[in-house]
Protein backbone atom coordinates (compact mmCIF):
# COMPACT_ATOMS: atom_id res chain seq x y z
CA UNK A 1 -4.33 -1.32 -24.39
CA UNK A 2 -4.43 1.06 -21.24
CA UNK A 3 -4.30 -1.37 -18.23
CA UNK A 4 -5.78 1.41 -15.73
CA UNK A 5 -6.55 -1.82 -13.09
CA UNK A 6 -3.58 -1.48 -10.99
CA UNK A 7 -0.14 0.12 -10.56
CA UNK A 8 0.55 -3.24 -9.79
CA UNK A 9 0.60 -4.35 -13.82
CA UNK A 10 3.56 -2.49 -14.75
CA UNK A 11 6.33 -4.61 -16.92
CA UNK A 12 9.70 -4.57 -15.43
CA UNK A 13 12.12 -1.86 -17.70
CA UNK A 14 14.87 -3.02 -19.50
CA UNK A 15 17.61 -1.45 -17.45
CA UNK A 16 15.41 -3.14 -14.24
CA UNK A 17 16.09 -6.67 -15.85
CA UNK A 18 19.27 -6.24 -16.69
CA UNK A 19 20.35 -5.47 -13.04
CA UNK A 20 17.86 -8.51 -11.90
CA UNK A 21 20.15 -10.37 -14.29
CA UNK A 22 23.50 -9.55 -12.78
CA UNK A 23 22.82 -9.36 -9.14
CA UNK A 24 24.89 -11.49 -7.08
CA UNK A 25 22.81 -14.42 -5.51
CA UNK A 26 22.85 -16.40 -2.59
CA UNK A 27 20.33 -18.46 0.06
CA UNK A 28 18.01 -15.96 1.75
CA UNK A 29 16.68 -18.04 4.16
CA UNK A 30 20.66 -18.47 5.10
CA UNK A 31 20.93 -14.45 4.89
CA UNK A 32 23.08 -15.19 2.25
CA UNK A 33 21.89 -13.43 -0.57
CA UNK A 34 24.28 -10.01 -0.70
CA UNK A 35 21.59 -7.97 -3.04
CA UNK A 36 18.29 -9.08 -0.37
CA UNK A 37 20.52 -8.23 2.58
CA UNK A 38 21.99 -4.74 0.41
CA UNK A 39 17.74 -3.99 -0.39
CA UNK A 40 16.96 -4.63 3.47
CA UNK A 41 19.35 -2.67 4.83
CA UNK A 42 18.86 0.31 2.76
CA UNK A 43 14.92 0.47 3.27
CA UNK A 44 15.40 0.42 7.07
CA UNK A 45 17.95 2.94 6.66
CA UNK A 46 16.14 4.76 4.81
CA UNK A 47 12.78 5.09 7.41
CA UNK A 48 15.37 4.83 10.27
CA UNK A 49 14.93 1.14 11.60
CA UNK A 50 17.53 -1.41 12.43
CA UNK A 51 16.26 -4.19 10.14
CA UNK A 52 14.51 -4.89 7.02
CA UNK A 53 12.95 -8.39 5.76
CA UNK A 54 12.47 -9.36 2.28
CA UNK A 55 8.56 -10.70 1.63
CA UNK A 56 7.39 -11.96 -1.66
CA UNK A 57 4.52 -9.48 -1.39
CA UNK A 58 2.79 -6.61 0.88
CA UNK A 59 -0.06 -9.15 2.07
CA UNK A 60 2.70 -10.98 3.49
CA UNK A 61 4.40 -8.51 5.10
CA UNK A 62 1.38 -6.92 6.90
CA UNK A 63 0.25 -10.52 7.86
CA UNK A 64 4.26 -11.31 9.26
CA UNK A 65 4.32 -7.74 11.40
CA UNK A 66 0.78 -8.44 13.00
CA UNK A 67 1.07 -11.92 13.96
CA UNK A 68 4.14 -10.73 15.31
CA UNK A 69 2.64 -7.55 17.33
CA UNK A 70 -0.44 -9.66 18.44
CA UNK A 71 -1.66 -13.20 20.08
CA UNK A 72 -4.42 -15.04 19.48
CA UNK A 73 -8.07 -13.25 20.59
CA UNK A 74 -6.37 -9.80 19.99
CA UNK A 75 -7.93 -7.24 18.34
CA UNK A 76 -6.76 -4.30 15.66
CA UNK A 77 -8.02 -1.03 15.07
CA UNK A 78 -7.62 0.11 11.68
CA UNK A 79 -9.88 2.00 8.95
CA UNK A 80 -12.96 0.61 7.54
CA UNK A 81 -11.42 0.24 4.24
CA UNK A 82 -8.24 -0.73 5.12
CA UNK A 83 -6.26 -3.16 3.04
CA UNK A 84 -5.09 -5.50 5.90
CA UNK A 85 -8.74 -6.00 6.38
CA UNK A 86 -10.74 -6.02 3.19
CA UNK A 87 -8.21 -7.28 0.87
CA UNK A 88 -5.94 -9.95 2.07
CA UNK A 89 -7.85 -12.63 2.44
CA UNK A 90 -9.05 -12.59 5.97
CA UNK A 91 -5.48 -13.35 6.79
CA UNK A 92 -6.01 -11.77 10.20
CA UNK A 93 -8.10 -13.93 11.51
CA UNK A 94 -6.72 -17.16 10.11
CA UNK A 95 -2.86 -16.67 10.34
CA UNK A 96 -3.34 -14.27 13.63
CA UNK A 97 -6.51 -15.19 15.42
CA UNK A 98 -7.28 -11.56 15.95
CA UNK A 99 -10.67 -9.61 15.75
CA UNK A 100 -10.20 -5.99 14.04
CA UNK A 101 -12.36 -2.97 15.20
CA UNK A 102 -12.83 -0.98 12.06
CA UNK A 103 -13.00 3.31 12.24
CA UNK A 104 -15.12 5.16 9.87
CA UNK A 105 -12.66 7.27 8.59
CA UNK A 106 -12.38 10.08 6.21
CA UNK A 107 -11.07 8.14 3.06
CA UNK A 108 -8.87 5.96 4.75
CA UNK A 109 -7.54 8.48 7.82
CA UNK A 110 -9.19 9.01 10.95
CA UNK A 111 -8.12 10.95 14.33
CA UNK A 112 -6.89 10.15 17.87
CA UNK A 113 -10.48 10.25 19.17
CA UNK A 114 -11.85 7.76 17.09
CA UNK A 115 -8.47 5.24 18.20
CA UNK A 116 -9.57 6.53 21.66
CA UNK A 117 -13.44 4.99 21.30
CA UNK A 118 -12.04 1.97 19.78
CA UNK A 119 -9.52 1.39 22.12
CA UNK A 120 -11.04 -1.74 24.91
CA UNK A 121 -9.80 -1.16 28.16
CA UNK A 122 -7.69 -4.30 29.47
CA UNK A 123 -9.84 -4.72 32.88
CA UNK A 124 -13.37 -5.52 30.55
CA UNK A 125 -12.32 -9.19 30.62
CA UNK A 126 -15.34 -9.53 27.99
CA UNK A 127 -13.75 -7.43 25.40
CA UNK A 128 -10.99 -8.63 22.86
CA UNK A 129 -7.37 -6.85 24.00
CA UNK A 130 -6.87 -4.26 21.77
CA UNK A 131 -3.04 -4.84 20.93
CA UNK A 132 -2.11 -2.64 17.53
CA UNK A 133 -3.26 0.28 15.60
CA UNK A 134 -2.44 0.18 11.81
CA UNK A 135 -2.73 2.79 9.45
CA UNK A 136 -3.00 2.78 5.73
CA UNK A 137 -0.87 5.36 3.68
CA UNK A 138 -1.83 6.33 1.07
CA UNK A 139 -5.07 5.06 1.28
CA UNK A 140 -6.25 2.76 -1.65
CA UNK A 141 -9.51 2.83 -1.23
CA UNK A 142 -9.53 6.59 -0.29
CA UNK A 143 -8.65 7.53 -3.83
CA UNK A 144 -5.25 7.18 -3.01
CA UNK A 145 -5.26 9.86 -0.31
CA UNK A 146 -2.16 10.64 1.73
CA UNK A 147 -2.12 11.17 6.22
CA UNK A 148 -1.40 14.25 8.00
CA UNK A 149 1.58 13.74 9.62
CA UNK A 150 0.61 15.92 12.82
CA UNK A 151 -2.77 13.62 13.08
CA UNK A 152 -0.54 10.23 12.67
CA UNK A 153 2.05 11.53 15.34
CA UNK A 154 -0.83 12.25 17.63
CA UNK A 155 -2.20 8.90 17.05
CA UNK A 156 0.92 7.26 17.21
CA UNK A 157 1.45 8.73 20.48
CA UNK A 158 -1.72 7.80 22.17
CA UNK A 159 -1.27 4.05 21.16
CA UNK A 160 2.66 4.14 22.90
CA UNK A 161 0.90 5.65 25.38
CA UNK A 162 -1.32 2.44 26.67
CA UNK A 163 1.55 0.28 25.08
CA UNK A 164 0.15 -0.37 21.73
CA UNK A 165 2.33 -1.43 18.66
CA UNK A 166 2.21 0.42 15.62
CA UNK A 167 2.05 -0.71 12.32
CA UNK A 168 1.85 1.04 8.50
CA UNK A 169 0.89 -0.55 5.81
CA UNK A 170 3.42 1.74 3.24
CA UNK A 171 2.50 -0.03 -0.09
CA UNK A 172 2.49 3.31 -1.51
CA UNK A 173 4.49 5.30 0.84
CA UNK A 174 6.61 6.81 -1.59
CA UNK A 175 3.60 8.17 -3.00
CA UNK A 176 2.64 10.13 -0.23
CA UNK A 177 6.03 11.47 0.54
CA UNK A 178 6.10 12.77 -3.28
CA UNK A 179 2.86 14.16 -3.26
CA UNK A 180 3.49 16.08 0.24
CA UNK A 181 7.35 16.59 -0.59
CA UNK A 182 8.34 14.72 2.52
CA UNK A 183 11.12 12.32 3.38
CA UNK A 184 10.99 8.70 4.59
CA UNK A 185 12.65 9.79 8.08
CA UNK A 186 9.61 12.01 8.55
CA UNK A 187 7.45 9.20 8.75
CA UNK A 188 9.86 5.85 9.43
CA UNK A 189 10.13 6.40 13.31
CA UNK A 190 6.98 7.06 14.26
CA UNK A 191 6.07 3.14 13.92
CA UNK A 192 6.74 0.18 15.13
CA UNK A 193 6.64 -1.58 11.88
CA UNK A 194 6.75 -0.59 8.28
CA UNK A 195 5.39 -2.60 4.97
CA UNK A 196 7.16 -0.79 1.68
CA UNK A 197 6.10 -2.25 -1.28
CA UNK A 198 8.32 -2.29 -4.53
CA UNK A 199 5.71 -3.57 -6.89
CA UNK A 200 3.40 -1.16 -6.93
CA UNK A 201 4.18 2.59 -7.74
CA UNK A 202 7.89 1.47 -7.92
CA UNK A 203 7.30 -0.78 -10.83
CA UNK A 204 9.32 -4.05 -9.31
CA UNK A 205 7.92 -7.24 -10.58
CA UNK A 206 7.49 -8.56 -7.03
CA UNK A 207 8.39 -7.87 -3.38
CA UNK A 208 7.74 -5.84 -0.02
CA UNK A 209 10.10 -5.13 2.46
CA UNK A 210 9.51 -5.14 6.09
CA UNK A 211 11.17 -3.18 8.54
CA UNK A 212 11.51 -2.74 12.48
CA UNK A 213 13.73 -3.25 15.34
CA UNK A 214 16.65 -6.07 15.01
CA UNK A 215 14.32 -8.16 17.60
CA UNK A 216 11.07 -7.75 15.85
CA UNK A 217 12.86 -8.50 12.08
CA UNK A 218 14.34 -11.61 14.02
CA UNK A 219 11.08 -12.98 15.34
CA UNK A 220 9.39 -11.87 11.94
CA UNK A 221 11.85 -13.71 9.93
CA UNK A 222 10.32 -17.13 11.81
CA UNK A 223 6.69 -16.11 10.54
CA UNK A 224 7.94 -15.71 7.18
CA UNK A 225 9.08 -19.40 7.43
CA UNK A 226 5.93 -20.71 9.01
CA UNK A 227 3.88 -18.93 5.97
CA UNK A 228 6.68 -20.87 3.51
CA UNK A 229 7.96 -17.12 2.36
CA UNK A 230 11.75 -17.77 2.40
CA UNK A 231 12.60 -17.13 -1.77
CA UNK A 232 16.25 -18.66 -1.33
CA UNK A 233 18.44 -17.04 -4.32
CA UNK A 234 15.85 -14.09 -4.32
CA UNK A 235 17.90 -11.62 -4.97
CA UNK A 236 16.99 -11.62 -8.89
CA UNK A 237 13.58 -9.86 -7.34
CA UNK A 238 15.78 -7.57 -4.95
CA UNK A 239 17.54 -6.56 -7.57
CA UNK A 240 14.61 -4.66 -8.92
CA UNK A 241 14.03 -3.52 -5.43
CA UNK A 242 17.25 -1.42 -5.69
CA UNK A 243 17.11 -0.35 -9.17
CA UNK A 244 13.46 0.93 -8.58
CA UNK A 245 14.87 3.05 -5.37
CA UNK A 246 17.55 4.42 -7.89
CA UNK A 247 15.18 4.95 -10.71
CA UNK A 248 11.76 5.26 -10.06
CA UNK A 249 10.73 7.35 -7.09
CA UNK A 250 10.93 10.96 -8.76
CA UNK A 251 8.82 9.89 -11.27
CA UNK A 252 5.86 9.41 -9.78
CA UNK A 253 5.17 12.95 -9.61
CA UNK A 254 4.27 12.22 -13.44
CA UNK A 255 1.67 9.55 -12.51
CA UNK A 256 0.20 11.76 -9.74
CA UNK A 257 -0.09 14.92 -12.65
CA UNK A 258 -1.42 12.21 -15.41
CA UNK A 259 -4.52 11.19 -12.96
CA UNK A 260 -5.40 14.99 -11.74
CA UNK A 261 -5.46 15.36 -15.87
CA UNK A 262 -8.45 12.05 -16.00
CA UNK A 263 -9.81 13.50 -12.74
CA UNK A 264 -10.22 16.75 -13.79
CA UNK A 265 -11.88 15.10 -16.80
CA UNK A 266 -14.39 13.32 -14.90
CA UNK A 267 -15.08 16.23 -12.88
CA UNK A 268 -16.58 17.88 -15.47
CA UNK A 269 -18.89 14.94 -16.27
CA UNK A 270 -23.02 14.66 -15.49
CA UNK A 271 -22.62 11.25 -15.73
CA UNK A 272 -20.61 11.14 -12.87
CA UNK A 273 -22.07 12.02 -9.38
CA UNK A 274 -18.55 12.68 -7.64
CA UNK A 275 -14.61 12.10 -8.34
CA UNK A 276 -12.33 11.86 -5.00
CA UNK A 277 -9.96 14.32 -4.66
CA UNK A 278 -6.62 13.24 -6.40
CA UNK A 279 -3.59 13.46 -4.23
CA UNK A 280 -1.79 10.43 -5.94
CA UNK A 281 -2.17 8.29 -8.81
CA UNK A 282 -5.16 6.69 -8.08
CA UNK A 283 -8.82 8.33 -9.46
CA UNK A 284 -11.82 6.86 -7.88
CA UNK A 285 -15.35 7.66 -9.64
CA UNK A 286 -19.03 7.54 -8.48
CA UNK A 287 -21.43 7.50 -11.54
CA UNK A 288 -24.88 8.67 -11.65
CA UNK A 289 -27.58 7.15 -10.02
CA UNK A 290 -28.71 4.15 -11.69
CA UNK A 291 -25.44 3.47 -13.94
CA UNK A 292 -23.80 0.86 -13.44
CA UNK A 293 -20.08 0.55 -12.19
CA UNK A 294 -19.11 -3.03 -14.27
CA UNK A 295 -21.00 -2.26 -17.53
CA UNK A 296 -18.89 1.23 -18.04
CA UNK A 297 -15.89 -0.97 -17.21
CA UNK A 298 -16.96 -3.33 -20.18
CA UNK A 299 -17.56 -0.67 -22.10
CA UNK A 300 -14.02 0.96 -21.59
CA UNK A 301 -12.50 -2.91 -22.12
CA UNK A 302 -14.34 -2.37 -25.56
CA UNK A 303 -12.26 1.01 -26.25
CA UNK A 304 -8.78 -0.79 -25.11
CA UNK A 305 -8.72 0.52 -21.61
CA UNK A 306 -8.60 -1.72 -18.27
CA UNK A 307 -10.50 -0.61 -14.82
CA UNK A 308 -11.81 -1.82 -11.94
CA UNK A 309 -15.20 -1.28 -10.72
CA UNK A 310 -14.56 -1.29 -6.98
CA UNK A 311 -18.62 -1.28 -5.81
CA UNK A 312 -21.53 -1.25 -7.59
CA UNK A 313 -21.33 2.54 -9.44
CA UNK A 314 -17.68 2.72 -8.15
CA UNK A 315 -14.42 2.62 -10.38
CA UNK A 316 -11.11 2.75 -9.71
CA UNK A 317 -8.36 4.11 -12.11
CA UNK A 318 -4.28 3.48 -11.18
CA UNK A 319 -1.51 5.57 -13.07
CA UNK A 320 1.80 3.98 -13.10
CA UNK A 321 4.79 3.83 -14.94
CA UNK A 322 3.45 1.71 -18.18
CA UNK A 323 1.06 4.59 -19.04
CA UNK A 324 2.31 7.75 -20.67
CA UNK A 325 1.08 10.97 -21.83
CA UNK A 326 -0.24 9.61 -24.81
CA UNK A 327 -2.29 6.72 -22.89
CA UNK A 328 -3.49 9.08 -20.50
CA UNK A 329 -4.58 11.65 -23.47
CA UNK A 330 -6.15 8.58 -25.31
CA UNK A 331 -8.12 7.48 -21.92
CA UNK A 332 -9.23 11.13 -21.54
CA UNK A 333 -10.78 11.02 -24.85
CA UNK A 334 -12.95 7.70 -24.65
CA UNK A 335 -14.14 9.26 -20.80
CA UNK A 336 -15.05 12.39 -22.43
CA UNK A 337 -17.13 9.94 -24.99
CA UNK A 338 -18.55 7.53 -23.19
CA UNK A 339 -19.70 9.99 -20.19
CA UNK A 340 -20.77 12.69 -22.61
């Protein structure tokens, strides 16, 4: 079986259980746990913030750093396709009591102009304050595409500017800086507040970690309580945290080369209509007019090879660390079949 569905699937690695197994514990919700407070420390260090906060997953730790950077009847501008929106269960509204005012971006990333129309001026008493601007990188539904950093630091700027908090939503952050050889300090002080999630791409079993200022990790440490996310003696899942950091970072320049191989593929295809440029490990497909998006997915389950139809001709293909060349060379030959 290829499980294409998500980088998300991948099995922890030996060597990552063994150092789950030894890590010293503690109580986290104490601070007490040496390897969560060792794994917080060293993200924020890494992306140059004070303080980091250990979340059992990136949905929680975008939820935490908005209902921290907004009040109720507030209002967040992010992309049309953005996770925090489509894909986390409305948690916005119902943990935050915010509105969201979504940009029609290109594949996830969109400019200072557009935040500029979407920004509500404070005096219009009728409009919801607009109190955060979030970006998405790399963008998941954007085929995985990564953010100028010259169009984030202009956006970025704008929003300080009329004294907006900045958030990113980093689940795949370390994608992006591979694929655009970049380092986390290019990106880490631009924002306010940083998700980085170690399950994905990384290949830890579970676990994001949140970073900002001392004051905003201390007031975000509350929410986690209110939404019942202190893990006690979690560092058995920090563990993995670390190891991945150590282990795992370089190589996703081999997922990123394994899904330009499928794109490339697909490309090629009359049965497909368009492929999204590849910048990462994710491959996202339109097929023809008229096929259908779940019934090539069955059909794939029938060859041994798990995707996700993400709209009705739409699928979505993730590399990660449980599929090698030989997977990807087997999943290039039942594409070329089935799309011949």
């Amino acid at each position: 079986m290829v499980d294409l569905r998500s980088d998300t699937v991948s099995q922890p690695t030996p060597a990552m259980r063994e150092a789950m197994f030894s890590a010293a514990l503690g109580d986290d919700v104490f601070s007490e746990d040496p390897t969560v407070n060792a794994l917080e420390s060293r993200i924020a260090s890494l992306f140059g913030h004070q303080a980091g906060l250990f979340c059992p997953s990136g949905t929680m730790s975008n939820q935490i750093a908005l209902a921290v950077h907004t009040r109720p009847g507030d209002e967040v501008i992010c992309d049309e396709g953005a996770h925090i929106y489509r894909y986390e269960g409305g948690g916005l509204m119902a943990n935050s009591g915010c509105s969201v005012k979504l940009i029609p971006g290109d594949r996830g990333r969109f400019t200072k102009d557009q935040v500029m129309a979407a920004y509500n001026d404070p005096a219009e008493l009728y409009s919801a304050r607009t109190s955060v601007v979030s970006i998405e990188n790399t963008c998941n539904r954007g085929g995985g595409s990564t953010w100028d950093r010259s169009t984030a630091t202009e956006i970025v700027t704008y929003a300080k500017s009329l004294g907006l908090s900045t958030h990113m939503d980093g689940a795949r952050i370390f994608n992006a800086l591979i694929a655009r050889n970049e380092k986390p300090l290019d990106w880490g002080p631009l924002f306010d507040s940083m998700s980085i999630c170690l399950s994905k791409g990384l290949g830890a079993p579970v676990g994001s970690v949140l970073i900002g200022s001392v004051e905003f990790v201390a007031e975000a440490r509350r929410v986690r309580k209110r939404m019942g996310g202190g893990m006690r003696q979690a560092g058995l899942l920090a563990a993995a945290g670390l190891h991945a950091l150590d282990h795992h970072v370089e190589r996703l320049r081999d997922d990123h080369a394994r899904a330009k191989a499928v794109s490339d593929v697909l490309s090629r295809s009359s049965k497909v209509e368009m492929v999204m440029p590849v910048e990462t490990n994710i491959v996202i497909y339109v097929l023809a007019k008229g096929a259908s998006a779940k019934a090539h997915v069955a059909r794939l389950q029938e060859h041994g090879i798990l995707a996700f139809a993400i709209g009705p001709d739409r699928v979505r293909l993730v590399f990660h660390l449980d599929v090698d060349d030989a997977g990807t060379e087997y999943t290039t030959t039942i594409l070329t079949s089935l799309l011949a």
